[in-house]
N, C-alpha and C. Protein backbone atom coordinates (compact mmCIF):
# COMPACT_ATOMS: atom_id res chain seq x y z
N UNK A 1 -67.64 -38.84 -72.97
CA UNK A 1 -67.63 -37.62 -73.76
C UNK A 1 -67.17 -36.46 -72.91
N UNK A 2 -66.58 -35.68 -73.52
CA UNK A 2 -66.38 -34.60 -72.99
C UNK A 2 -66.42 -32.88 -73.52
N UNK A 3 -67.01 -32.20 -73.10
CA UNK A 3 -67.64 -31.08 -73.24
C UNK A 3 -66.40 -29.74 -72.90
N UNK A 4 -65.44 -30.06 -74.65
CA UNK A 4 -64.40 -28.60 -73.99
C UNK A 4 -64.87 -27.35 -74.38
N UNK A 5 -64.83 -26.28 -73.28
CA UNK A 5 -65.45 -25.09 -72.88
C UNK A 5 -64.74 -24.63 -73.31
N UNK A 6 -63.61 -24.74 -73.08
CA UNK A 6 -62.19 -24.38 -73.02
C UNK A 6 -61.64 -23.61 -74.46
N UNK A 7 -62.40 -24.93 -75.35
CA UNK A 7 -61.67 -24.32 -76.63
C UNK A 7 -62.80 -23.36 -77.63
N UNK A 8 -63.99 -23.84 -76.98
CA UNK A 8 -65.22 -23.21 -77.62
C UNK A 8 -65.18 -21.82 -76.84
N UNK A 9 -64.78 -21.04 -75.91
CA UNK A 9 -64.86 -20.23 -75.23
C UNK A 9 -63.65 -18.77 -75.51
N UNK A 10 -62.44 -19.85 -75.78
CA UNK A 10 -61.19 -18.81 -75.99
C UNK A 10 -61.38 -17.78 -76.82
N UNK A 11 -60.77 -16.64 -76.20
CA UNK A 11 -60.97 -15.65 -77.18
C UNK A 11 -62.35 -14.72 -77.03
N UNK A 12 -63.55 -15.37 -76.81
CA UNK A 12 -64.79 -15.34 -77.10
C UNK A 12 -65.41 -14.36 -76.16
N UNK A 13 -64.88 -12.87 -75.81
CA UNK A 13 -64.96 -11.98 -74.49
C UNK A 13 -66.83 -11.71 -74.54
N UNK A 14 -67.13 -11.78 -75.85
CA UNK A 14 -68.53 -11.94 -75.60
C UNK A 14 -69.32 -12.85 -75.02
N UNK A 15 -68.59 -13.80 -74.64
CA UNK A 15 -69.47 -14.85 -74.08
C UNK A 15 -69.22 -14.75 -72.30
N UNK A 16 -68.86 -13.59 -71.93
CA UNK A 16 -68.20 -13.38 -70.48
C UNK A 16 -68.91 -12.08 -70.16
N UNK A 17 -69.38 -12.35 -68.29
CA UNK A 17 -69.56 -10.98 -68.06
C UNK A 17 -68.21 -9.75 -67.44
N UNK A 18 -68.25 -8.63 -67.53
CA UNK A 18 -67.06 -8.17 -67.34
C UNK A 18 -66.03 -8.51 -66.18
N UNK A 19 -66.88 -9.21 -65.24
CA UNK A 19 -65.88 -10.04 -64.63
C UNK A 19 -65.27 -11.23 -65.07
N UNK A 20 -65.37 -11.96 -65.93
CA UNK A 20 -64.06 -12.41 -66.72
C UNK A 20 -64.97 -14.07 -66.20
N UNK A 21 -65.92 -14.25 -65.51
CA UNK A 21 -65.85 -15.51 -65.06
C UNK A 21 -67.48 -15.83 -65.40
N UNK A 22 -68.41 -15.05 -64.99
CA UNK A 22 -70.19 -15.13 -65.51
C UNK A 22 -70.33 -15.20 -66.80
N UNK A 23 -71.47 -15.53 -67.39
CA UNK A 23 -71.62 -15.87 -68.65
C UNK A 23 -72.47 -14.83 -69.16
N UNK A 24 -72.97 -14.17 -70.13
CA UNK A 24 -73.45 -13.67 -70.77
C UNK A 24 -74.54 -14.46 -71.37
N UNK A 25 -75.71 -13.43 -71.99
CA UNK A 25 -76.93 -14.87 -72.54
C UNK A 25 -76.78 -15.14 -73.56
N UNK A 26 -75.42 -14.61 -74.27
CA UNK A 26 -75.12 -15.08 -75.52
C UNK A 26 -74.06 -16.53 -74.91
N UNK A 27 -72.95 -16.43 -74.12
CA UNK A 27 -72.12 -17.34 -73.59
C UNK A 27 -72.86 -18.29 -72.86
N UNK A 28 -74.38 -18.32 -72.32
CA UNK A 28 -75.40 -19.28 -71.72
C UNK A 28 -75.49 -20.19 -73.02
N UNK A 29 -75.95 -19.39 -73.63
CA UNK A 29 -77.01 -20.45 -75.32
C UNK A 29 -75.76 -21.29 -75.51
N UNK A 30 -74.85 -20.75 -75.85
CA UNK A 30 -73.42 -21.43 -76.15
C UNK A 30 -72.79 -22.38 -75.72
N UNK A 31 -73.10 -22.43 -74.18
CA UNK A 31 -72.57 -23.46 -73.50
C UNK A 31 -73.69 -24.22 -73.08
N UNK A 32 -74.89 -23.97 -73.38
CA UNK A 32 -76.13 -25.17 -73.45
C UNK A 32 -76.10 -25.66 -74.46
N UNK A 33 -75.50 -25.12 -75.42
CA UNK A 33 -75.62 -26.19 -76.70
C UNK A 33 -74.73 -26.90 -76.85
N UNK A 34 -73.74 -26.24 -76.57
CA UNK A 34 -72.55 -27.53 -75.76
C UNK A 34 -73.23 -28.53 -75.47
N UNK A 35 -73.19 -28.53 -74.28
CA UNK A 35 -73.70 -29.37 -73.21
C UNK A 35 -74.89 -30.49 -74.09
N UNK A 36 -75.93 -29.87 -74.46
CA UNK A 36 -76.58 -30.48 -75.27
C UNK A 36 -76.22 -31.84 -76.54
N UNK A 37 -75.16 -30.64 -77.40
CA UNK A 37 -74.54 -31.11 -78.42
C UNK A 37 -73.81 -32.88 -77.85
N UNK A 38 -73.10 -32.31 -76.53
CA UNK A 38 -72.05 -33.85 -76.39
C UNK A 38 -72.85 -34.53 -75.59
N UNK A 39 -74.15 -34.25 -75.04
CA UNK A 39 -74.95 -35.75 -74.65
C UNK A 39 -75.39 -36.25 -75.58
N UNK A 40 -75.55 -35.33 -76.70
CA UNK A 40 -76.23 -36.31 -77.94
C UNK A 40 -75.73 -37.16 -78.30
N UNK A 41 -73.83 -36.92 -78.31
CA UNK A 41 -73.55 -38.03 -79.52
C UNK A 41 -72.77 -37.61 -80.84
N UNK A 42 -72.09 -38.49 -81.19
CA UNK A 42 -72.09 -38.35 -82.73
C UNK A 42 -73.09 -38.60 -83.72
């Protein structure tokens, strides 16, 4: 499985801190549920 950030992320300046690279705790939840989401499974 694989977990794209990539496409869940684009665009998404809220999920970034103003340095363009840290996450925000809205862009945290987001990419834990990622993460979450594709160990689960279909």
């Amino acid at each position: 499985r694989l977990a794209d950030w990539n496409a869940v992320s684009k665009g998404k300046k809220k999920y970034f801190a103003p340095d363009g690279v840290h996450l925000t705790k809205t862009g945290g939840d987001v990419f834990a549920n990622l993460v979450k989401d594709t160990l689960r499974g279909p």
